[in-house]
Protein backbone atom coordinates (compact mmCIF):
# COMPACT_ATOMS: atom_id res chain seq x y z
CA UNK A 1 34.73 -18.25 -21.35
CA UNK A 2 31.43 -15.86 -21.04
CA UNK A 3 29.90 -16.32 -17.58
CA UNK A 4 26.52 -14.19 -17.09
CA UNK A 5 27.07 -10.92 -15.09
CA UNK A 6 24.55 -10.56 -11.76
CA UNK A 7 21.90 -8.34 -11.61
CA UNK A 8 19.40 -7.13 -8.87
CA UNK A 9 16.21 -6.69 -11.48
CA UNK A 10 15.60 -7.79 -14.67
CA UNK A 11 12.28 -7.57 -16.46
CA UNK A 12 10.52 -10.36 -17.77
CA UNK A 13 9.32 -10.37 -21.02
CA UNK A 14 5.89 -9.03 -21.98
CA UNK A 15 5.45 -11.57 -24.40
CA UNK A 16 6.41 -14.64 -23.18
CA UNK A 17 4.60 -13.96 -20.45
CA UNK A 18 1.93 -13.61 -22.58
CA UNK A 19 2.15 -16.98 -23.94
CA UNK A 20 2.44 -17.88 -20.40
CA UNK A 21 -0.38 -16.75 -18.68
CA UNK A 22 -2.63 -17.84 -21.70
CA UNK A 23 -1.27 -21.93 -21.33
CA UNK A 24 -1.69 -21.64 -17.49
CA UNK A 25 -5.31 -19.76 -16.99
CA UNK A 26 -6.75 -21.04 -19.98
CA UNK A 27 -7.04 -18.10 -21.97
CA UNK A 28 -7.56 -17.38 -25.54
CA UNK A 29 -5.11 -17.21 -28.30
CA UNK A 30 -5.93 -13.47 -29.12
CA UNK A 31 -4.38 -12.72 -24.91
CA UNK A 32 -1.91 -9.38 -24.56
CA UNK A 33 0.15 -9.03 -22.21
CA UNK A 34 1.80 -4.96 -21.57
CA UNK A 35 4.25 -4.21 -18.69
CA UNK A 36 2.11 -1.56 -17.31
CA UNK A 37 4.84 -0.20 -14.65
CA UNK A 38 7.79 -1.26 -13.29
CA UNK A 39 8.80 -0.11 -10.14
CA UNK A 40 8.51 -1.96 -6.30
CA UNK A 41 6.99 -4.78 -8.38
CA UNK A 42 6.17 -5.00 -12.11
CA UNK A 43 3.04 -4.58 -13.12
CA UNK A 44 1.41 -6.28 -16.20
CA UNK A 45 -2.40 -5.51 -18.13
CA UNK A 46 -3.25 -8.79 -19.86
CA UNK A 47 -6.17 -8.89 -21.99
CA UNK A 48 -8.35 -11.37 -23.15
CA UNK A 49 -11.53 -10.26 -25.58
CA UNK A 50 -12.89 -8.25 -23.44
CA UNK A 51 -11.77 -9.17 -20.48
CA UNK A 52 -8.80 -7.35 -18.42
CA UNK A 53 -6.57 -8.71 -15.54
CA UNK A 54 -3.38 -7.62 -13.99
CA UNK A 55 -0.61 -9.67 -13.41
CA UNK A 56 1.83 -8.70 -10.64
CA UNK A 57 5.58 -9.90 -10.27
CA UNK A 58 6.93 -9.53 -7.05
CA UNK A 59 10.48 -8.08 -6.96
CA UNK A 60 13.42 -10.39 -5.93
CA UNK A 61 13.82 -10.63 -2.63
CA UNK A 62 10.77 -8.26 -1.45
CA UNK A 63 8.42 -11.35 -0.66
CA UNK A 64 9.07 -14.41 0.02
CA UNK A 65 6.28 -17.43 -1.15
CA UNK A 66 4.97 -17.66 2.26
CA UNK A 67 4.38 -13.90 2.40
CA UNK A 68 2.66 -13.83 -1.06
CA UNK A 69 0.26 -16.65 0.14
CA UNK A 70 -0.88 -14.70 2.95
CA UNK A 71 -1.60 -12.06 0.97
CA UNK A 72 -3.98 -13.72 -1.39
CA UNK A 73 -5.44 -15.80 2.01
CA UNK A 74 -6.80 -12.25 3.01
CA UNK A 75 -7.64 -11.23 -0.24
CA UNK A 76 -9.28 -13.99 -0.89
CA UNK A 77 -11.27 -14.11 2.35
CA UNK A 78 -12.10 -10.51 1.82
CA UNK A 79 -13.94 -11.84 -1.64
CA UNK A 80 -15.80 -14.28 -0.12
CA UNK A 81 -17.20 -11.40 2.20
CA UNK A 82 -18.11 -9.66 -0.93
CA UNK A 83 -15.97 -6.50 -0.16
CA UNK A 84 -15.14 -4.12 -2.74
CA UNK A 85 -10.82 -5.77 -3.59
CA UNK A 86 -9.14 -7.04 -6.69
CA UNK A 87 -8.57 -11.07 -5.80
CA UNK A 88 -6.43 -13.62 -7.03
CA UNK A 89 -7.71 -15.63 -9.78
CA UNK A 90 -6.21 -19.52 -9.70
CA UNK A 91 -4.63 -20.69 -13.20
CA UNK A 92 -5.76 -24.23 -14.18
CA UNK A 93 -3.92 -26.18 -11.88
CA UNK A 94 -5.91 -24.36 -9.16
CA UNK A 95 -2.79 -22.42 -8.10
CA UNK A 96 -2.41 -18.86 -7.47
CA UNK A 97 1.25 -18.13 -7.36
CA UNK A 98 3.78 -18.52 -10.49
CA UNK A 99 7.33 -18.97 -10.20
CA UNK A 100 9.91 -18.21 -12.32
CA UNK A 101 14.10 -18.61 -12.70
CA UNK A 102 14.55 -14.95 -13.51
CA UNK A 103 18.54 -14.05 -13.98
CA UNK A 104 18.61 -12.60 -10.09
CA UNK A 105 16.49 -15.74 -8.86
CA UNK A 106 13.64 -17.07 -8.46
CA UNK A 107 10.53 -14.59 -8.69
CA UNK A 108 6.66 -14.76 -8.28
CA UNK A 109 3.97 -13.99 -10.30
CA UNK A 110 0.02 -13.70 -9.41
CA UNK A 111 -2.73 -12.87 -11.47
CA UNK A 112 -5.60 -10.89 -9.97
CA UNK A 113 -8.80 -9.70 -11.35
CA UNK A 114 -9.13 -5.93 -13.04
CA UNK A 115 -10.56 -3.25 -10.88
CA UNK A 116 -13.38 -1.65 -12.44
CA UNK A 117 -13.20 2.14 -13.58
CA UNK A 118 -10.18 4.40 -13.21
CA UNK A 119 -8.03 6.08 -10.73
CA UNK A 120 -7.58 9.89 -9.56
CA UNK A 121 -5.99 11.98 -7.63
CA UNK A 122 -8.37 14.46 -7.85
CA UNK A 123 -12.36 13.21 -6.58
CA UNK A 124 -15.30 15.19 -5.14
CA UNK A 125 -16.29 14.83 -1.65
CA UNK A 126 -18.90 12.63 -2.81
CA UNK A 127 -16.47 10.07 -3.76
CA UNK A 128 -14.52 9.87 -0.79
CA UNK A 129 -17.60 9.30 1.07
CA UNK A 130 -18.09 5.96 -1.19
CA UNK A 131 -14.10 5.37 -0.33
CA UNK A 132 -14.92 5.54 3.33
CA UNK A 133 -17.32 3.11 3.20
CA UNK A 134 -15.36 0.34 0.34
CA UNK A 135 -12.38 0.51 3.41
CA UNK A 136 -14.64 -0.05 6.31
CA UNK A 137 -16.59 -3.02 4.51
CA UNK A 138 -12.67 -4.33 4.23
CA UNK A 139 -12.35 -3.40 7.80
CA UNK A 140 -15.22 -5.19 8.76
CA UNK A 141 -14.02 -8.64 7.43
CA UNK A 142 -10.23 -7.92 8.07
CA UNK A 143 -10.42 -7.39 11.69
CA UNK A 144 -9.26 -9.94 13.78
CA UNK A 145 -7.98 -12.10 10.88
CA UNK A 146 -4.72 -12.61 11.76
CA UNK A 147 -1.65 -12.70 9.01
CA UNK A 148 1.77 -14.62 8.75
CA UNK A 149 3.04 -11.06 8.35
CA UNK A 150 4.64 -8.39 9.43
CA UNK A 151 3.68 -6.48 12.33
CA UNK A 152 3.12 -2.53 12.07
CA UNK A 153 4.24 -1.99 15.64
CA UNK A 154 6.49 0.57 17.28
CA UNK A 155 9.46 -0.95 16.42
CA UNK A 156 8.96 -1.55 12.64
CA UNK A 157 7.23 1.43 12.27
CA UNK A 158 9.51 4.00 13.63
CA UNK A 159 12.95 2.52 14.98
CA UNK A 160 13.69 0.21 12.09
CA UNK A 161 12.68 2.52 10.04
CA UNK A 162 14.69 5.25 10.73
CA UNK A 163 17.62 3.28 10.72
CA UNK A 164 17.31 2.71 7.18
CA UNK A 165 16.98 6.03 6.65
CA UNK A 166 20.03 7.09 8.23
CA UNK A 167 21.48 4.43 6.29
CA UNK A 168 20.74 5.92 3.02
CA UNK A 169 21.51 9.57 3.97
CA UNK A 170 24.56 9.32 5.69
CA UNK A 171 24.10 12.46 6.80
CA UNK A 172 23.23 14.22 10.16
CA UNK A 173 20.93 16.51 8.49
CA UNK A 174 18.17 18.61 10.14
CA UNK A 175 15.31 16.64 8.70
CA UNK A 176 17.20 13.07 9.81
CA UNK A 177 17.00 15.01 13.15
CA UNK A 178 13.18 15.86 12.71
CA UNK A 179 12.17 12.39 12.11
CA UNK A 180 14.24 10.93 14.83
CA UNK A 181 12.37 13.33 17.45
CA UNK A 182 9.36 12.53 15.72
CA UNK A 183 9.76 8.99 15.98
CA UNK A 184 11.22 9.55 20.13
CA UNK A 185 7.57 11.72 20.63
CA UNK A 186 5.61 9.06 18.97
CA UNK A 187 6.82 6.32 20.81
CA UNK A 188 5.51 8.15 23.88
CA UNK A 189 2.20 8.48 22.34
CA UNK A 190 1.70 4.88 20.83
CA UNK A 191 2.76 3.87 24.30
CA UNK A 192 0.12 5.76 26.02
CA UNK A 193 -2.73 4.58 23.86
CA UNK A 194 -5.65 2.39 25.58
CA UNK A 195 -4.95 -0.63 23.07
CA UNK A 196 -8.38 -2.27 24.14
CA UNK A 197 -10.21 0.58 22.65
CA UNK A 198 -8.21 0.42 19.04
CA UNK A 199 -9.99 -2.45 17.02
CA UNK A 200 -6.56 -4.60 15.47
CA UNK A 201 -6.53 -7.11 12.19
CA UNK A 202 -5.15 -7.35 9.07
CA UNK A 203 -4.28 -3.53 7.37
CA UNK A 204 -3.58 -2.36 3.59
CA UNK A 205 -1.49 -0.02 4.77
CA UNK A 206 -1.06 1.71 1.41
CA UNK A 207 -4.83 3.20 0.56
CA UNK A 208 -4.61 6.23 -1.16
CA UNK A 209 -5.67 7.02 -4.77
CA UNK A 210 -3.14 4.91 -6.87
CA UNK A 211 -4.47 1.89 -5.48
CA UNK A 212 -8.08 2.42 -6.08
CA UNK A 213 -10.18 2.58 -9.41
CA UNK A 214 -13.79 4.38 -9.20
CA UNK A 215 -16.12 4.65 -11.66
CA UNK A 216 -19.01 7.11 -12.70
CA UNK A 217 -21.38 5.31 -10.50
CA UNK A 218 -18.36 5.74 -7.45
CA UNK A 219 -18.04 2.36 -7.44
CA UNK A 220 -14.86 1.89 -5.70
CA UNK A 221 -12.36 -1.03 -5.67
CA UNK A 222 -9.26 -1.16 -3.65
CA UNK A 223 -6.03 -3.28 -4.68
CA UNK A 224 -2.57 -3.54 -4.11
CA UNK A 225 -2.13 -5.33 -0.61
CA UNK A 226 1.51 -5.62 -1.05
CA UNK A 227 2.10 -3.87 2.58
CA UNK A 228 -0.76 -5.71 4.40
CA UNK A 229 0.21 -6.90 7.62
CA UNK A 230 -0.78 -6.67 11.06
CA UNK A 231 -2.06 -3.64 13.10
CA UNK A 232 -4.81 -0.94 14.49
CA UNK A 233 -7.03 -0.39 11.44
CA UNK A 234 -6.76 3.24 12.22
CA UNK A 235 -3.68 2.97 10.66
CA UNK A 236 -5.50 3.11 7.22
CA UNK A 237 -7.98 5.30 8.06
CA UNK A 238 -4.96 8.27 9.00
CA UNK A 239 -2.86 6.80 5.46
CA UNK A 240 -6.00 7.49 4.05
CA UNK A 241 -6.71 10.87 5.21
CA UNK A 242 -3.19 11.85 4.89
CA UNK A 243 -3.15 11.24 1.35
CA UNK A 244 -6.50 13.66 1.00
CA UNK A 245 -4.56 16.48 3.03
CA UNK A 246 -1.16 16.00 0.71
CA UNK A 247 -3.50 16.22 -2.53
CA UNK A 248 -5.81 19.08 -1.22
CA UNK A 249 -3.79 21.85 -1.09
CA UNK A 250 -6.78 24.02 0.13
CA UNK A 251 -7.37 23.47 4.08
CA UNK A 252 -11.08 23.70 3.61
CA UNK A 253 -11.41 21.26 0.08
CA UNK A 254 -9.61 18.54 2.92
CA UNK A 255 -11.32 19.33 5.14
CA UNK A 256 -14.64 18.67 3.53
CA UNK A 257 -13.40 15.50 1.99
CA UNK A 258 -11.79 14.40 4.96
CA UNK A 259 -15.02 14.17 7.28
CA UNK A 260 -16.78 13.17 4.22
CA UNK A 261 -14.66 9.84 4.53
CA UNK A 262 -15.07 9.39 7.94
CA UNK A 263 -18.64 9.66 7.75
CA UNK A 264 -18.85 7.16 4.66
CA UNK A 265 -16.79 4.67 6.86
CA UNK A 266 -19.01 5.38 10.01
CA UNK A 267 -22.08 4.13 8.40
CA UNK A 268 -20.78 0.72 7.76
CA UNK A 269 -18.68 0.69 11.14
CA UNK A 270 -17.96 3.05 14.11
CA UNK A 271 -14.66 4.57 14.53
CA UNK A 272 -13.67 4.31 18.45
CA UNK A 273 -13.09 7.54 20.27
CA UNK A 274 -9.64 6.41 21.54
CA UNK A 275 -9.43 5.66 17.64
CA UNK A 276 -10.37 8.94 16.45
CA UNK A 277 -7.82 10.49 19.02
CA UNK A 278 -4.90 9.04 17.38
CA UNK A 279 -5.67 9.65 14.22
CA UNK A 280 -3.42 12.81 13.79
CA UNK A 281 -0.58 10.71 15.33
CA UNK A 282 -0.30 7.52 13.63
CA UNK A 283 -0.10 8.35 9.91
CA UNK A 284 3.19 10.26 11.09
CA UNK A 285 4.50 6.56 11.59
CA UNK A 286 3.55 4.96 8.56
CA UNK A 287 5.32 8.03 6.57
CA UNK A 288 8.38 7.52 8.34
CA UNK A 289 8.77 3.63 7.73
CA UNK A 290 7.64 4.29 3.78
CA UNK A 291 10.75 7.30 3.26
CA UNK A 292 12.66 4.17 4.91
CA UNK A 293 11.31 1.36 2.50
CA UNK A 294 12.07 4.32 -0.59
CA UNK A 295 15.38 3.96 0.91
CA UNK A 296 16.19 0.05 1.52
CA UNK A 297 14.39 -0.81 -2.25
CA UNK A 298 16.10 2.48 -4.13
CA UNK A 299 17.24 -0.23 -6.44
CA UNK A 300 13.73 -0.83 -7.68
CA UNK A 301 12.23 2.50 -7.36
CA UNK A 302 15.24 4.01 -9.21
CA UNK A 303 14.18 7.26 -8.21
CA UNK A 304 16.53 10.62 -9.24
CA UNK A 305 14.65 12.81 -6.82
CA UNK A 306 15.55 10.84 -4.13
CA UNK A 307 17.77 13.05 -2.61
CA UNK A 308 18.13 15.44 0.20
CA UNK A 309 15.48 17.88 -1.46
CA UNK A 310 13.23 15.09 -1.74
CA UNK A 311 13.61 14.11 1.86
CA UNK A 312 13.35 18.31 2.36
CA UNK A 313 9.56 18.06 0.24
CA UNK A 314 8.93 15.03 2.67
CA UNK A 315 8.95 16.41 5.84
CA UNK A 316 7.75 19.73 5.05
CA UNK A 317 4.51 18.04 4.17
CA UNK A 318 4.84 15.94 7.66
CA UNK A 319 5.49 19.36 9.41
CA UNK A 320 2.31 21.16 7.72
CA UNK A 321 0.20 17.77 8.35
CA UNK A 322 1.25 18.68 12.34
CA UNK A 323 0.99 22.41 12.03
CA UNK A 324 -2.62 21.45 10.88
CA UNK A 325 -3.12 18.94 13.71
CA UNK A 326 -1.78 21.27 16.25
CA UNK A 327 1.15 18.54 17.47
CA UNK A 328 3.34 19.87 19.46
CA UNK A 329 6.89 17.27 18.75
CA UNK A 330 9.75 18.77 21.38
């Protein structure tokens, strides 16, 4: 007797999906359907004329239903407060999330609208400036608007995270070391910050420049809210400007970008001097819990180079980031 073996990922087929998405959003008969990338989640271009969309499918076991829902409840709010996001787009049922009986169970499917223009790593200061203000229109409509999510705190962020980490490794190494005295240092810090002076709401948590397309009119459009949860909104603001220093090898090209940004965002919505302080600090969290999460979901990223010289590349760029910052970790 043949019974099925298990698996932990299978990918569903580009063209019965395809088929799929044309019955359930109306489409017509000439709709493609191309797995664009498969990684965290799998990541489909559908086509229709001339009309693009992307359809996402949530890994097994990475989100649950309720999580996925309150995902598209802020992305969907952030439409109707015409901010520059990709949003769900309802099938003809009026429903937003798919399901289906993949061989690992049950997965979820969305489709969400196509983000005009492209994406690079590489943009002029002038573009960044147009980023700074597409994240603080989001900011604007996202704060206070609580989520059934996670919630980017001190524990998640740094404890948890490391954990996972250590997990993976197995090792006592020197940079296991690092980010536990990192993590110990800002602890202190996040502890010591004058919370009624750091405006809180629903985050991305992931901007940088794979999940943003601009265009030659730097028209930008964020997408991927995959990690939103709950937290300061400075948190995206040092992701953000993180990112910039990792890509901009040259101090000075950052540096111009970097303030740049901030003054993009600033004309849409101030940035709080208690806000501003932390700024060098709190990125350093988020990069800790997202080595953790390239940990926990190595199934799914399937990544060779994540290794001990990958985790070596990783917090050398955390320790120039401070170097630059002038943080002083004991």
């Amino acid at each position: 007797m043949t019974t099925e073996f298990p698996v932990t990922n299978s990918t569903l087929s580009a063209k019965e999906l395809s088929e799929f998405i044309q019955r359930k959003y109306n489409l017509s008969e000439g709709t493609e359907c191309k797995l664009f990338r498969a990684g965290m989640n799998h990541v489909y271009i559908v086509t229709d004329m001339k009309e693009k969309y992307v359809f996402r499918v949530y890994t097994f076991d990475w989100r649950t239903k309720t999580e996925i829902a309150e995902e598209l409840r802020l992305l969907i709010h952030l439409k109707e407060n015409k901010t520059p996001v990709s949003f769900p787009i309802a099938d003809n049922l009026n429903e937003y999330i798919q399901e289906f009986n993949a061989p690992e169970g049950k997965r979820f499917g969305v489709l969400f609208s196509f983000a005009e223009g492209t994406k690079s790593a590489k943009f002029t200061a002038e573009t960044s400036f147009f980023i700074g203000q597409a994240l603080a229109k989001i900011h604007k409509s996202a704060e206070n608007f609580p989520l059934n999510r996670i919630v980017y705190n001190n524990k998640v962020l740094l404890f948890d995270s490391l954990e996972r980490t250590r997990k993976f490794f197995k090792k006592e190494t020197d940079e296991i070391k690092f980010l536990e005295r990192t993590a110990n240092f800002l602890h202190t810090k996040f502890n010591e910050i004058e919370k009624e002076q750091i405006r809180y709401g629903a985050v991305h948590l992931d901007v940088w420049f794979d999940n943003m397309h601009f265009n030659e009119e730097n028209k930008v459009t964020l997408f991927d809210f995959d990690f939103c949860g709950n937290g300061w909104l400075c948190l995206d603001i040092s992701y953000f400007l993180f990112q910039l220093f990792s890509t901009n090898l040259d101090e000075n090209d950052y540096q111009i970008k970097a303030e740049s940004f901030l003054k993009g965002y600033e004309i849409i919505t101030p940035i709080t001097k208690e806000e501003r302080r932390i700024l060098p600090f709190v990125c350093l969290g988020i990069m800790t819990y997202y080595i953790s999460i390239q940990c926990d979901r190595y199934d799914n990223w399937t990544n060779i180079f994540l290794n001990e010289d990958h985790l070596k590349r990783f917090v050398g760029t955390l320790k120039r980031w401070i170097v630059y910052n002038e943080i002083e970790i004991e």
